[in-house]
PDB file of N, CA and C in Angstrom:
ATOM      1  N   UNK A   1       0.816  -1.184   0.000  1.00  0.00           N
ATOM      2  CA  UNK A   1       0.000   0.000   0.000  1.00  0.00           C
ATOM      3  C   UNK A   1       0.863   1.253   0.000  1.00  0.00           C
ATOM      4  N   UNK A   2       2.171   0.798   0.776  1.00  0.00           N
ATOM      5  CA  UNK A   2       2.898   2.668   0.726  1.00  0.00           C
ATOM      6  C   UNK A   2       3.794   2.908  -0.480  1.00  0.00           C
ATOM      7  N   UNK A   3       3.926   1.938  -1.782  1.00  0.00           N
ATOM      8  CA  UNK A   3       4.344   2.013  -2.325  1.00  0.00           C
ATOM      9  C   UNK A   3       3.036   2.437  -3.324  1.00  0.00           C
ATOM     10  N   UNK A   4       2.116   1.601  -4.030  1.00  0.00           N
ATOM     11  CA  UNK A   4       0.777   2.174  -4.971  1.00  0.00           C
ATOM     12  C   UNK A   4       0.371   3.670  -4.288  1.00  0.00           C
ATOM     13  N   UNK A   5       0.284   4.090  -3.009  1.00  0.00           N
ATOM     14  CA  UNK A   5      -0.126   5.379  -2.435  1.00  0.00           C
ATOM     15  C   UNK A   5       1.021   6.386  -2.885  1.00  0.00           C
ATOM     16  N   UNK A   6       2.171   5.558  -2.744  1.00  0.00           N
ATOM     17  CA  UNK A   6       3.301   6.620  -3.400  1.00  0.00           C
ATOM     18  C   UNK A   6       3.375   7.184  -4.820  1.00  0.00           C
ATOM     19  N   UNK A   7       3.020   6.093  -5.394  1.00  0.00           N
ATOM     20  CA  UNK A   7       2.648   6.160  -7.035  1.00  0.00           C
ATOM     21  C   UNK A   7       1.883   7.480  -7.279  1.00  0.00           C
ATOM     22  N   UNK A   8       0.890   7.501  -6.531  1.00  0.00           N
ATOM     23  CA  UNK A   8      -0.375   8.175  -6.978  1.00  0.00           C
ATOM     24  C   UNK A   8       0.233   9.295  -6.341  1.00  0.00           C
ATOM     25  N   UNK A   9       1.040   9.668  -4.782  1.00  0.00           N
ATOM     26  CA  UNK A   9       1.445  11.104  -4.557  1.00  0.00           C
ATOM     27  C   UNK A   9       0.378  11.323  -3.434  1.00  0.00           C
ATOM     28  N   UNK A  10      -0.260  10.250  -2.660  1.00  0.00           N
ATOM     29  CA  UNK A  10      -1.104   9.840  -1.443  1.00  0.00           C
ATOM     30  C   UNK A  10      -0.448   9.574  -0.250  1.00  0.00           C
ATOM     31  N   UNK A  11      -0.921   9.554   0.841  1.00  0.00           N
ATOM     32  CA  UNK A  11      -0.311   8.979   2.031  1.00  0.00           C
ATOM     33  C   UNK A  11      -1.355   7.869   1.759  1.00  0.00           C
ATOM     34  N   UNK A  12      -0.522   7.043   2.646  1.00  0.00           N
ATOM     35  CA  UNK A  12      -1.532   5.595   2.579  1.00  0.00           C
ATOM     36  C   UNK A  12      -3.019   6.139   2.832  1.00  0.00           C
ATOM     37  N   UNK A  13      -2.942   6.589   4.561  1.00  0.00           N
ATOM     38  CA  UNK A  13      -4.471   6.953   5.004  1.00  0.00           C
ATOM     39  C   UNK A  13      -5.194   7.576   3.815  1.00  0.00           C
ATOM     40  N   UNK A  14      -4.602   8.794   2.966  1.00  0.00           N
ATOM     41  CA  UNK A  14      -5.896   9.414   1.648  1.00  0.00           C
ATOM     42  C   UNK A  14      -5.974   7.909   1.099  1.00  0.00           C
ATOM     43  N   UNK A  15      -4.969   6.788   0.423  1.00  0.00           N
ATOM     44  CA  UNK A  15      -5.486   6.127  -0.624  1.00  0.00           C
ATOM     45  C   UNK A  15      -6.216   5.154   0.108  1.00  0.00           C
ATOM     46  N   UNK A  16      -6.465   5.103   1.518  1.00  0.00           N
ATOM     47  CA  UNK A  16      -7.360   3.903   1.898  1.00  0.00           C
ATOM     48  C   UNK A  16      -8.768   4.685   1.804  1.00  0.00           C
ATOM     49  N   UNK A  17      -8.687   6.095   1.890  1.00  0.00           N
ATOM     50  CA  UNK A  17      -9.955   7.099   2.119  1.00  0.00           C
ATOM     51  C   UNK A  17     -10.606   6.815   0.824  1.00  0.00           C
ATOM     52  N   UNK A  18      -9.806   6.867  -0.124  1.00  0.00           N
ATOM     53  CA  UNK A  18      -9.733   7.006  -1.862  1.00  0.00           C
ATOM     54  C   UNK A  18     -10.765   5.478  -2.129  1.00  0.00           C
ATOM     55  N   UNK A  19     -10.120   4.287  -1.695  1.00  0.00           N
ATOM     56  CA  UNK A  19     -10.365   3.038  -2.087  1.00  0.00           C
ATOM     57  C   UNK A  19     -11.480   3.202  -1.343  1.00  0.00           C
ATOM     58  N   UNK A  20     -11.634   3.265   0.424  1.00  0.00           N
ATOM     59  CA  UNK A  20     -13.578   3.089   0.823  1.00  0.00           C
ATOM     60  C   UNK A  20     -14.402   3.905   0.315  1.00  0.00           C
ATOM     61  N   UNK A  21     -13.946   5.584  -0.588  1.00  0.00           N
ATOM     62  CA  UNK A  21     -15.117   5.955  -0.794  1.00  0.00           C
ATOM     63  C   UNK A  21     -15.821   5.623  -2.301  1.00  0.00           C
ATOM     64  N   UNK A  22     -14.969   4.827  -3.458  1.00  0.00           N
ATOM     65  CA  UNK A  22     -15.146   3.983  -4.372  1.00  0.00           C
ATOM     66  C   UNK A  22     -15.919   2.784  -4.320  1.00  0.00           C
ATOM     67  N   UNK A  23     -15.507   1.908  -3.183  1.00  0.00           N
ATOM     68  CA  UNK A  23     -15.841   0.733  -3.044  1.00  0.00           C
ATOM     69  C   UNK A  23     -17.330   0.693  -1.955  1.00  0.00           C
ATOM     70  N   UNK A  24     -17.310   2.159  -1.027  1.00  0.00           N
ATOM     71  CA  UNK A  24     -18.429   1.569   0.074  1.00  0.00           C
ATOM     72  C   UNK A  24     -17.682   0.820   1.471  1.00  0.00           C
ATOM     73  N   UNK A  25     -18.950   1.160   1.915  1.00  0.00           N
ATOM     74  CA  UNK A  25     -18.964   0.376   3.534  1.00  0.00           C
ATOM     75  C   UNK A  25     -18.301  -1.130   3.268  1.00  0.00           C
ATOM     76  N   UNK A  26     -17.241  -1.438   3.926  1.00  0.00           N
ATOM     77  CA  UNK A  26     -16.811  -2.909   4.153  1.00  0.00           C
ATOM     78  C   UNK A  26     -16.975  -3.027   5.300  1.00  0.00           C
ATOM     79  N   UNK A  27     -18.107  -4.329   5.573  1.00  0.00           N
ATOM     80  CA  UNK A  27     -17.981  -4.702   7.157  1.00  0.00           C
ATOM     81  C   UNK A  27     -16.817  -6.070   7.157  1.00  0.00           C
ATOM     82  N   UNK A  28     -16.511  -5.883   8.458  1.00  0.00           N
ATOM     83  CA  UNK A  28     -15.357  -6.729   8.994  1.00  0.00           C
ATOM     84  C   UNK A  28     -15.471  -7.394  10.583  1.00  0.00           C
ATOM     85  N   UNK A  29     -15.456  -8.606  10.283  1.00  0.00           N
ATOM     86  CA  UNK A  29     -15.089  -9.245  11.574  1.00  0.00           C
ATOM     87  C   UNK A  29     -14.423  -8.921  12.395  1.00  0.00           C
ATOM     88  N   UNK A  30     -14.741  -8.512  13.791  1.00  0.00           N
ATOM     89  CA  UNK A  30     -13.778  -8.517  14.530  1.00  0.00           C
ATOM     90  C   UNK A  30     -12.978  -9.379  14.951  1.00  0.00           C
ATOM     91  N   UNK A  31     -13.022 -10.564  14.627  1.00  0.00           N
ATOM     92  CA  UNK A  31     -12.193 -12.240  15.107  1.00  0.00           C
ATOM     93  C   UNK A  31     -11.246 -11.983  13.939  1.00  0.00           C
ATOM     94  N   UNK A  32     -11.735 -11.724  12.785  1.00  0.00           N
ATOM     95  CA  UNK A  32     -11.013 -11.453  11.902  1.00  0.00           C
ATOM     96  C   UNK A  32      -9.671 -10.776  11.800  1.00  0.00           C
ATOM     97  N   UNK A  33     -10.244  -9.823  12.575  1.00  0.00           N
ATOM     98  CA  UNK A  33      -8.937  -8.405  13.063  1.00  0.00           C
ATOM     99  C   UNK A  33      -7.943  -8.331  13.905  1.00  0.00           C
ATOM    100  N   UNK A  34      -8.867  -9.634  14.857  1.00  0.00           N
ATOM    101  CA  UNK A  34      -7.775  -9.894  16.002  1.00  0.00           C
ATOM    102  C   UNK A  34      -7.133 -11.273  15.700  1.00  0.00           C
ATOM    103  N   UNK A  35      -7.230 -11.487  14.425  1.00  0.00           N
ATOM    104  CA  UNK A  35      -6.253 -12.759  13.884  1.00  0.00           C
ATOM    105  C   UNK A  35      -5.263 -12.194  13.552  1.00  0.00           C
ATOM    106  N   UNK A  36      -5.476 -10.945  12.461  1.00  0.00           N
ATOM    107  CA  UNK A  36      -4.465 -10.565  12.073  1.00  0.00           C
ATOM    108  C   UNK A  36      -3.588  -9.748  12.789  1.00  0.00           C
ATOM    109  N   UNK A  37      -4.551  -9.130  14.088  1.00  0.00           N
ATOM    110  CA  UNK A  37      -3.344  -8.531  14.995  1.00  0.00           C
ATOM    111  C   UNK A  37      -2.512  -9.441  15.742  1.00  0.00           C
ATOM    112  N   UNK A  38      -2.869 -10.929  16.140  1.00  0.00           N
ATOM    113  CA  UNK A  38      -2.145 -11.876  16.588  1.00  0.00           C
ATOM    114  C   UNK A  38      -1.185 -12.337  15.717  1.00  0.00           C
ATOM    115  N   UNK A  39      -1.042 -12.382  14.255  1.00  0.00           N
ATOM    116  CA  UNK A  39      -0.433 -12.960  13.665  1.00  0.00           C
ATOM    117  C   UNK A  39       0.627 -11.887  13.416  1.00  0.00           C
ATOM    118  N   UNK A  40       0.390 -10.687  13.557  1.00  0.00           N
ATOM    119  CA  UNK A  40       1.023  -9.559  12.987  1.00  0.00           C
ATOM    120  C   UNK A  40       1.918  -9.059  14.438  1.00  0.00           C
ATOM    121  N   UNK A  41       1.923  -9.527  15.347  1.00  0.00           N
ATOM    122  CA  UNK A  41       2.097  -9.658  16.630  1.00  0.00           C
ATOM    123  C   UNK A  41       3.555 -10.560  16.712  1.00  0.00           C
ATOM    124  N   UNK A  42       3.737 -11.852  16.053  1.00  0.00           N
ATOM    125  CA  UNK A  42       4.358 -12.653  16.114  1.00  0.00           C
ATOM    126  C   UNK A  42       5.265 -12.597  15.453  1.00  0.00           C
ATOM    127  N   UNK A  43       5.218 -11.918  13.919  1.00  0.00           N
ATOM    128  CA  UNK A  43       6.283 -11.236  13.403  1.00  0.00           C
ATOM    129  C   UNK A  43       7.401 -10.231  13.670  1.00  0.00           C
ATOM    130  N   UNK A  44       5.927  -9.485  14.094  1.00  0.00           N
ATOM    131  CA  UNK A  44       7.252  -8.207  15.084  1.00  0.00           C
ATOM    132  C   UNK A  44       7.772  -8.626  16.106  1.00  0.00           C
ATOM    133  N   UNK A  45       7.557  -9.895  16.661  1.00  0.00           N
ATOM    134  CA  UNK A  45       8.187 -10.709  17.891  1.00  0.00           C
ATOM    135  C   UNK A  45       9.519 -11.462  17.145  1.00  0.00           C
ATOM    136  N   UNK A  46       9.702 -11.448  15.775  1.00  0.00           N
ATOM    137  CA  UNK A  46      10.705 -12.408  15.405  1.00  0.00           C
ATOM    138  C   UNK A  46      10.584 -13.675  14.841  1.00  0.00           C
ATOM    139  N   UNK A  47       9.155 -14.044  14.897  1.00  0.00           N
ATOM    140  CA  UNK A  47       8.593 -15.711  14.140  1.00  0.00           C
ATOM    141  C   UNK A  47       8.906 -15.761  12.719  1.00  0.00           C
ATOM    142  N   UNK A  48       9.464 -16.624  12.325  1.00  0.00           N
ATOM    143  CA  UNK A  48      10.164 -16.806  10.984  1.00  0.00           C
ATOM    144  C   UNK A  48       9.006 -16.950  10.260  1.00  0.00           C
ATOM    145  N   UNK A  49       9.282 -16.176   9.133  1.00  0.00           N
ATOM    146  CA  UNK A  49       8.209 -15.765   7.762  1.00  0.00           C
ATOM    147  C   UNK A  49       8.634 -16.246   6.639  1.00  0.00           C
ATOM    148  N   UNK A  50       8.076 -16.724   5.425  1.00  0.00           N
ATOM    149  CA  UNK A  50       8.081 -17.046   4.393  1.00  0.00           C
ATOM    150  C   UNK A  50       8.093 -16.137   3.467  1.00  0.00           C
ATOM    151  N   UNK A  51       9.022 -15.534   2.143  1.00  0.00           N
ATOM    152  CA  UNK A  51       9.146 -14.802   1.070  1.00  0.00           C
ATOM    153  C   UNK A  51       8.056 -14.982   0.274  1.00  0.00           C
ATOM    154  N   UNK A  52       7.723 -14.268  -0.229  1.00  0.00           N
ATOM    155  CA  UNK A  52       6.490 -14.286  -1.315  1.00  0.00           C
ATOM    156  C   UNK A  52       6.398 -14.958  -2.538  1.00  0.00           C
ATOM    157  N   UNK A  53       8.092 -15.226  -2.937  1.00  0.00           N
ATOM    158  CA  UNK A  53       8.536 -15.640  -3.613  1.00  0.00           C
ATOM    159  C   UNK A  53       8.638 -17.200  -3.624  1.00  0.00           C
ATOM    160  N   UNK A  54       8.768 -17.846  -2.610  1.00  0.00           N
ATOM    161  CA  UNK A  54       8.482 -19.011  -2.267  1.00  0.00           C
ATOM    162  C   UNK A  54       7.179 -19.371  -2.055  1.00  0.00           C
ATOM    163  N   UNK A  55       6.380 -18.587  -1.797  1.00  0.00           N
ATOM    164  CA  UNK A  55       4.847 -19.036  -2.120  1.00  0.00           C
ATOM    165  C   UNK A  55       4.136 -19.542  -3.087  1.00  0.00           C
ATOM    166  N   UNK A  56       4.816 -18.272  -3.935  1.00  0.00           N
ATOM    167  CA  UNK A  56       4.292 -18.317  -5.422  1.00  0.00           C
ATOM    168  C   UNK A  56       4.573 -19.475  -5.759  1.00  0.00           C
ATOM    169  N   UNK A  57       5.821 -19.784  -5.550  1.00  0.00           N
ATOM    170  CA  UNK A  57       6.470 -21.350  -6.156  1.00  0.00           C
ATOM    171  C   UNK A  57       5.499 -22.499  -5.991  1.00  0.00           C
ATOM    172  N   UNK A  58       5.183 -22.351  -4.507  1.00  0.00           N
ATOM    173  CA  UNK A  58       4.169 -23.414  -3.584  1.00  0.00           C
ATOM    174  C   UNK A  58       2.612 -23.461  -4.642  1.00  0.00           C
ATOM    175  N   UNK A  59       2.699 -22.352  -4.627  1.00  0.00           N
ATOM    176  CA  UNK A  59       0.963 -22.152  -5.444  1.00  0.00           C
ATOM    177  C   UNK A  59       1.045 -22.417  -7.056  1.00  0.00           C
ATOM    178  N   UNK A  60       2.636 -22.501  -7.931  1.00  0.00           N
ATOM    179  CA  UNK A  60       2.324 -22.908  -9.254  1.00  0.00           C
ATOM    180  C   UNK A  60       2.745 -24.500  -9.001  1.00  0.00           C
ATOM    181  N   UNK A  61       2.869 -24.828  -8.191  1.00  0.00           N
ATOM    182  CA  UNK A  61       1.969 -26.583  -8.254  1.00  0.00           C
ATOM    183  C   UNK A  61       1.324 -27.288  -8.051  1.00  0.00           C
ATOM    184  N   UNK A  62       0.081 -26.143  -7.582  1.00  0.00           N
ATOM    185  CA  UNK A  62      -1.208 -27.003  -7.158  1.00  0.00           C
ATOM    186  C   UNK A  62      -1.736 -27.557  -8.474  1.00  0.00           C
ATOM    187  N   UNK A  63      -2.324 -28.374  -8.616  1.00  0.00           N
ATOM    188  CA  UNK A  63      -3.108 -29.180  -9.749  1.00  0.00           C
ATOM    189  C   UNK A  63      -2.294 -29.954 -10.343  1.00  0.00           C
ATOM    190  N   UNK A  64      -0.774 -30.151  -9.785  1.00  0.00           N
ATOM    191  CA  UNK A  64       0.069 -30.898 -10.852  1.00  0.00           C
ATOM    192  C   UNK A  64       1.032 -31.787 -10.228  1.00  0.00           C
ATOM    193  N   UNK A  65       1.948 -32.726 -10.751  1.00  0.00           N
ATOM    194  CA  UNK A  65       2.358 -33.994  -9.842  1.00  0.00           C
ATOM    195  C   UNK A  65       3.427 -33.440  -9.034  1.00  0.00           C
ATOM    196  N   UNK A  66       3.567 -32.379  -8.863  1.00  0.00           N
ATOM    197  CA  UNK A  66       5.096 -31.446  -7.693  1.00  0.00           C
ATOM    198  C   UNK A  66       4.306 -31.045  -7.081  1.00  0.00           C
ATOM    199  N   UNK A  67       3.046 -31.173  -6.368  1.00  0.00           N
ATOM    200  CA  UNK A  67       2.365 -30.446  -5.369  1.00  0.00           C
ATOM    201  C   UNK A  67       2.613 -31.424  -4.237  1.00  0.00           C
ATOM    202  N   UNK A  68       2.949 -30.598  -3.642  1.00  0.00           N
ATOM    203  CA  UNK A  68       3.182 -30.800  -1.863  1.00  0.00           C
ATOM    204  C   UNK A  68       2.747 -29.996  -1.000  1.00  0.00           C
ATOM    205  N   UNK A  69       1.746 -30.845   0.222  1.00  0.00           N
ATOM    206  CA  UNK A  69       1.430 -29.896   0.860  1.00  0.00           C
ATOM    207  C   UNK A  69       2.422 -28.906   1.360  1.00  0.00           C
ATOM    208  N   UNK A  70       2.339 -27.198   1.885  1.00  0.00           N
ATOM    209  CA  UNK A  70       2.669 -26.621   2.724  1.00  0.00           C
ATOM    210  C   UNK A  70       3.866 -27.579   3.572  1.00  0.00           C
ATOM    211  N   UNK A  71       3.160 -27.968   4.763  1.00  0.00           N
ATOM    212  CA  UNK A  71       4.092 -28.735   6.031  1.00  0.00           C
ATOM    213  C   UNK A  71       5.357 -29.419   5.388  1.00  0.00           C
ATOM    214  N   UNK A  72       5.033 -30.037   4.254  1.00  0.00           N
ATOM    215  CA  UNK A  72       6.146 -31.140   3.781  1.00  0.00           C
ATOM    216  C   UNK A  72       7.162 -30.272   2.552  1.00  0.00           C
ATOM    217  N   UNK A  73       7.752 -28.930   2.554  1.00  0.00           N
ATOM    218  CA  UNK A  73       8.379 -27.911   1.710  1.00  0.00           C
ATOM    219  C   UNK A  73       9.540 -28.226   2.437  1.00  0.00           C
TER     220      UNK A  73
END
């Protein structure tokens, strides 16, 4: 987000203002929120994270005979 907000010459907060007043009311779970503050919690604690780049990898072999679950990478 602070990079596309940069693009445009936004602070994040205008381009999130920008995106809800386009898109409308989004309702949101609060269990929801406090997943991601727990999970987002654990990072800034130091819990080892996965590159995006290695995901991607993970996700172009679903449907095909190199798919492995997640756990077994």
């Amino acid at each position: 987000m602070k990079e596309r907000a940069a693009e445009l010459g936004m602070t994040v907060e205008e381009f999130l203002a920008a995106i809800a007043s386009e898109t409308g009311v989004v309702r949101v779970d609060p269990g929801e929120i406090a997943e991601l503050d727990r999970r987002w919690a654990k990072v800034e604690a130091g819990t080892r994270t996965v590159r995006n780049e290695e995901v991607v990898r993970w996700l172009e072999t679903w449907a095909t005979p190199e798919f492995k679950p997640w756990r077994e990478q």
